[in-house]
Protein backbone atom coordinates (compact mmCIF):
# COMPACT_ATOMS: atom_id res chain seq x y z
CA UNK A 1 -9.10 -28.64 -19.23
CA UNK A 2 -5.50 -28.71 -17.98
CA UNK A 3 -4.69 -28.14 -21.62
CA UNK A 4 -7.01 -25.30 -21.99
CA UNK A 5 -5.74 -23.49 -19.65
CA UNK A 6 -2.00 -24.18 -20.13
CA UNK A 7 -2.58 -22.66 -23.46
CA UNK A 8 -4.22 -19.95 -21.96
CA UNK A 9 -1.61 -19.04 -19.41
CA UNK A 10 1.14 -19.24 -22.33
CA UNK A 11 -0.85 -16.81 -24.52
CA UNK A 12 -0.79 -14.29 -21.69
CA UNK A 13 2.30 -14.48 -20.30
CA UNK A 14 3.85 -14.05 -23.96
CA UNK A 15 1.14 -10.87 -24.36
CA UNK A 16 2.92 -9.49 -21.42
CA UNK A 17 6.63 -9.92 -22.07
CA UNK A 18 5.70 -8.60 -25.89
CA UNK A 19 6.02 -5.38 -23.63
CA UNK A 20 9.76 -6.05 -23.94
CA UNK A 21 9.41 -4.83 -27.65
CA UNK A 22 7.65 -1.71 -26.51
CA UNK A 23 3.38 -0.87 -26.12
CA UNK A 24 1.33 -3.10 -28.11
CA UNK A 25 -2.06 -4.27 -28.48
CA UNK A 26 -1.07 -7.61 -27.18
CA UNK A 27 -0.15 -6.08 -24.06
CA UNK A 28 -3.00 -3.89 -23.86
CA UNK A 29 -5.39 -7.00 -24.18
CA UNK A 30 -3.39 -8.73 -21.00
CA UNK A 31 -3.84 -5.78 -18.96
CA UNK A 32 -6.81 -5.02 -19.83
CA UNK A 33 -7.91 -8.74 -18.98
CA UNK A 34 -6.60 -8.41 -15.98
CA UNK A 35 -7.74 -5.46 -14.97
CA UNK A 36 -11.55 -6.56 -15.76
CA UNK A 37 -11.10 -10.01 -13.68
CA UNK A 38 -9.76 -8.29 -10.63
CA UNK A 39 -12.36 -5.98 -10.61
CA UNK A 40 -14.95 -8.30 -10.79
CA UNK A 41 -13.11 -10.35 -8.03
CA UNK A 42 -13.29 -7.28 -6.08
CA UNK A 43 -16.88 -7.20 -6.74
CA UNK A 44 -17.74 -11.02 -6.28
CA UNK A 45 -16.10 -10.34 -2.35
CA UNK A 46 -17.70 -7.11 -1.99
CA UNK A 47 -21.36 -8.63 -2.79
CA UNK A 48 -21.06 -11.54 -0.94
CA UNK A 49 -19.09 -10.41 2.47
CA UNK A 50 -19.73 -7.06 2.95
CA UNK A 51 -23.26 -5.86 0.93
CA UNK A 52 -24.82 -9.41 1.97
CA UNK A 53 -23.94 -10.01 5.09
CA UNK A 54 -23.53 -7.04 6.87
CA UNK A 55 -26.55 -4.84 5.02
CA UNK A 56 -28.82 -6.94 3.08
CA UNK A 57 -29.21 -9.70 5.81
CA UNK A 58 -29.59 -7.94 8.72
CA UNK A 59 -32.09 -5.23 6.95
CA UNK A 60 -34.58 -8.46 6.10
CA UNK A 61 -33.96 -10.64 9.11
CA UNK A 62 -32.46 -8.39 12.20
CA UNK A 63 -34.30 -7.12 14.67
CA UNK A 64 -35.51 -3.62 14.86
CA UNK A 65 -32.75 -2.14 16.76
CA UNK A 66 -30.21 -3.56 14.12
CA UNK A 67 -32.27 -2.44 11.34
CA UNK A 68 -32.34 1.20 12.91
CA UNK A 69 -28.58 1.89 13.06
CA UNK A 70 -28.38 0.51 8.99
CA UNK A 71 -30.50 3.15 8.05
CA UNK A 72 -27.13 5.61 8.27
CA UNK A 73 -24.83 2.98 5.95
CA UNK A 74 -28.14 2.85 3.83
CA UNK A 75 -28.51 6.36 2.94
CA UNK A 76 -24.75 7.10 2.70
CA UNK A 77 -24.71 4.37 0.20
CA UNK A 78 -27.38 5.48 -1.98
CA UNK A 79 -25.81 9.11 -1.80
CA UNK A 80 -23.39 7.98 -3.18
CA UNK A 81 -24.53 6.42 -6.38
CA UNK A 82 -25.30 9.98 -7.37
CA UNK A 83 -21.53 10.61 -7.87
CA UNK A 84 -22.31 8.95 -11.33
CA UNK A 85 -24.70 11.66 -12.36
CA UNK A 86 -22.95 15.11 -12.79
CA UNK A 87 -26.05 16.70 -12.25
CA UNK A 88 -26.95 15.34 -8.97
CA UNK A 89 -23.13 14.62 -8.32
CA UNK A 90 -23.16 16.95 -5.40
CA UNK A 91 -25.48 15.02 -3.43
CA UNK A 92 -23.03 12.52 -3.17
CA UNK A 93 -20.40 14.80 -1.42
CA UNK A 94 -21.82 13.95 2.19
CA UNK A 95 -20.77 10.03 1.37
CA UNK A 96 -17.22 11.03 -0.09
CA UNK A 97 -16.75 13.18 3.09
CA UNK A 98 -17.27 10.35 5.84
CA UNK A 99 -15.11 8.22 3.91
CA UNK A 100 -12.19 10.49 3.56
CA UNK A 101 -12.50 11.30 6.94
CA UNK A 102 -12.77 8.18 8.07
CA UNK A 103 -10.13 7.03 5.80
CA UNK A 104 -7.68 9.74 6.80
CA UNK A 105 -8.49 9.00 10.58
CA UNK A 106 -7.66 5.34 10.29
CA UNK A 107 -4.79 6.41 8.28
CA UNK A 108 -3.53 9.04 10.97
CA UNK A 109 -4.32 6.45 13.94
CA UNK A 110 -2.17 3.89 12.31
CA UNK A 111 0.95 5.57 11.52
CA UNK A 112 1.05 7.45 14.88
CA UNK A 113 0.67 4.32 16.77
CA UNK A 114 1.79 1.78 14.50
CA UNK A 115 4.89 3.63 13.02
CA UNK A 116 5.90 6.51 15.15
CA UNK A 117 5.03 5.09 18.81
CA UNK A 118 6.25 1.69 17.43
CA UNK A 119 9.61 2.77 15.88
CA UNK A 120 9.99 4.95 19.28
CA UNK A 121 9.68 1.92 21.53
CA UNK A 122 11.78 -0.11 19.34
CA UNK A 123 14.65 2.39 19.44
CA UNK A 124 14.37 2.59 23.52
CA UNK A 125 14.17 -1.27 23.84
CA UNK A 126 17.31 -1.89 21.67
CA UNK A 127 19.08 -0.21 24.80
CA UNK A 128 17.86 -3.24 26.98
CA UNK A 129 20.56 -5.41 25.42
CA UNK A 130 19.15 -8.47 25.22
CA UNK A 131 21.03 -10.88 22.56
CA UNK A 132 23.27 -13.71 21.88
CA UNK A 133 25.54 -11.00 21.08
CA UNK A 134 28.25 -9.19 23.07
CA UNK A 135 27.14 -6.22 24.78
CA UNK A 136 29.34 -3.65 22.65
CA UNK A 137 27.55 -5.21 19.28
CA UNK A 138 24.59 -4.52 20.92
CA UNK A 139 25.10 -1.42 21.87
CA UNK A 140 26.75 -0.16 19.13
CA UNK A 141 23.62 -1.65 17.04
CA UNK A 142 21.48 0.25 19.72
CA UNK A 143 23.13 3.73 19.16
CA UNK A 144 22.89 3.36 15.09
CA UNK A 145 18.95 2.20 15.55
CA UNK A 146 18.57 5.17 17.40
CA UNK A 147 20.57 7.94 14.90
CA UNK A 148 19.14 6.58 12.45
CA UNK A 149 15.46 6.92 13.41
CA UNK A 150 16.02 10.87 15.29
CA UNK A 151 17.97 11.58 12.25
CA UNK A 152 15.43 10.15 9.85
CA UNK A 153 12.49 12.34 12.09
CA UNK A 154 14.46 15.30 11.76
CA UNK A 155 15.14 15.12 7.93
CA UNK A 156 11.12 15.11 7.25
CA UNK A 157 10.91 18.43 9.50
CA UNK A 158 10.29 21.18 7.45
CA UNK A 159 9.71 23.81 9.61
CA UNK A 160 11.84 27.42 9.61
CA UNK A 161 12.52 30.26 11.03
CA UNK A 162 12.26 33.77 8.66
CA UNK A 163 14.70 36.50 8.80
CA UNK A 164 14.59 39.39 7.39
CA UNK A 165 16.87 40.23 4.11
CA UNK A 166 17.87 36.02 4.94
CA UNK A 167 16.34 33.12 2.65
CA UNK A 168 14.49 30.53 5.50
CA UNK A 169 16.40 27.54 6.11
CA UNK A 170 16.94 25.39 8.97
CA UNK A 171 19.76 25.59 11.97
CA UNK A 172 23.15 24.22 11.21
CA UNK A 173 22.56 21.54 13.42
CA UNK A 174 19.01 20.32 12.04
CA UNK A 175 20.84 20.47 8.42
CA UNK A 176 23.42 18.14 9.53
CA UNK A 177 21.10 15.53 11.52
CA UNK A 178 19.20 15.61 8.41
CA UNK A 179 21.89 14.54 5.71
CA UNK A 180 22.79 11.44 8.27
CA UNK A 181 19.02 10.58 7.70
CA UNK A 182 19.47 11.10 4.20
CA UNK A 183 22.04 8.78 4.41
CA UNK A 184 19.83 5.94 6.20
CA UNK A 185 16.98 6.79 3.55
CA UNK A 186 18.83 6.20 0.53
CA UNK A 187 20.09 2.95 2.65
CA UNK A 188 16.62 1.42 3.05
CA UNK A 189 15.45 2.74 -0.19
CA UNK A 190 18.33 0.85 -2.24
CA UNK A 191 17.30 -1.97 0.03
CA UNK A 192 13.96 -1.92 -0.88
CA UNK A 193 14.40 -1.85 -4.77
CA UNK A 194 17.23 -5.02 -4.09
CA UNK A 195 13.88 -6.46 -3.03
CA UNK A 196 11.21 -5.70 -5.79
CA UNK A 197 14.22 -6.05 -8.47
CA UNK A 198 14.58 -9.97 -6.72
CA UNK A 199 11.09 -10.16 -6.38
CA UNK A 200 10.62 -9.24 -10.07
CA UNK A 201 13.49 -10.96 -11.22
CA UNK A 202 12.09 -14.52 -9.40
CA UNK A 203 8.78 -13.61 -11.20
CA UNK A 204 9.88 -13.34 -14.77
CA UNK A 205 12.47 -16.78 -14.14
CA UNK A 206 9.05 -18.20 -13.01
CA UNK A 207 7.57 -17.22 -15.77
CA UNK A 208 10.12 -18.33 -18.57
CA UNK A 209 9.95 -22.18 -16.32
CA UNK A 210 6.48 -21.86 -16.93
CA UNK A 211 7.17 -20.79 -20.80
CA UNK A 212 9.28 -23.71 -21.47
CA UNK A 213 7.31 -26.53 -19.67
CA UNK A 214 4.21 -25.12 -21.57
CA UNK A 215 6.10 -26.06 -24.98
CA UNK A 216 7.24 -29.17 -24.09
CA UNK A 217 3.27 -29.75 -22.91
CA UNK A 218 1.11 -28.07 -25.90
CA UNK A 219 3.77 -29.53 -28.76
């Protein structure tokens, strides 16, 4: 079996680096593997820890007052299997609503108090100047946290005043906290693809390890 599937894993991981020589069917086959198993994943823990559990179960063995407040999930559910069917596709709309209104609600609650109160109180504490540090490095570390997060706010702030016979644009002073934030955005952006690249890179040197110990297993 260890065979079976070494020869397996080789096969795929050269269908996905044939991408190197531009879109081919090889490659198509590996993604489309892989899409198909991770949806079925998906659907394996979907079945068996939310559907099972948390409506099947309790609709054949909870008590009355459980099986009462299912009946909502129950009906939303089957309204929206009829987002299949373009005729009845509209029925479904009620489901789609709740969740993208739920979704954008759980979306709005976390960056508000996840991101923006978070990155607030994190700019304010950096002012208590506690470190192994001397208190100038900290400070001066305190000051850039904190242009760089008013500066990044203000960059994403859109809104302007109209005058007349004047195209809209921003105050002087708005414009220029803005390009600092530009500044810190292209910063942690650059960062960020330094990551993924070494991320990436550590992927495919993983992969050519596992290219060369698979020859020197299968021949």
């Amino acid at each position: 079996m260890d065979w079976i599937w070494t020869a397996v894993g080789f096969l795929l991981t050269v269908c996905v680096l044939s991408y190197l020589f531009g879109d081919n069917p090889l490659f198509r086959l590996a993604t489309s593997l892989f899409v198909g198993v991770a949806a079925g994943y998906a659907a394996v823990l979907l079945i068996y820890q939310v559907l099972l559990p948390r409506l099947v179960l309790p609709l054949l063995q909870g008590s009355l007052a459980e099986r009462g407040l299912l009946v909502i999930p129950l009906v939303l559910s089957v309204l929206l299997l009829f987002k299949l069917s373009p005729r009845f596709t509209r029925l479904g709309n009620l489901s789609m609503g709740v969740i993208v209104g739920v979704g954008a609600g759980v979306l709005v609650g976390g960056t508000v108090l996840g991101t923006l109160l978070g990155q607030t109180r994190a700019a304010v504490d950096a002012f208590a100047l506690q470190g192994t540090a001397s208190p100038m490095v900290l400070l001066f570390e305190a000051v850039l946290f904190l242009i760089g997060t008013v500066s990044t706010l203000v960059y994403f702030h859109f809104g302007v005043k109209s005058r007349p016979n004047q195209p809209a644009r921003r105050p002087s002073w708005m414009e220029f906290t803005a390009s600092i934030g530009q500044v810190f955005l292209a910063v942690t952006l650059g960062a960020l693809f330094a990551g993924v690249f070494a991320t990436a890179l550590a992927a495919l040197i993983d992969r050519a390890d596992f290219l060369f110990r698979a020859v020197q297993t299968l021949f």
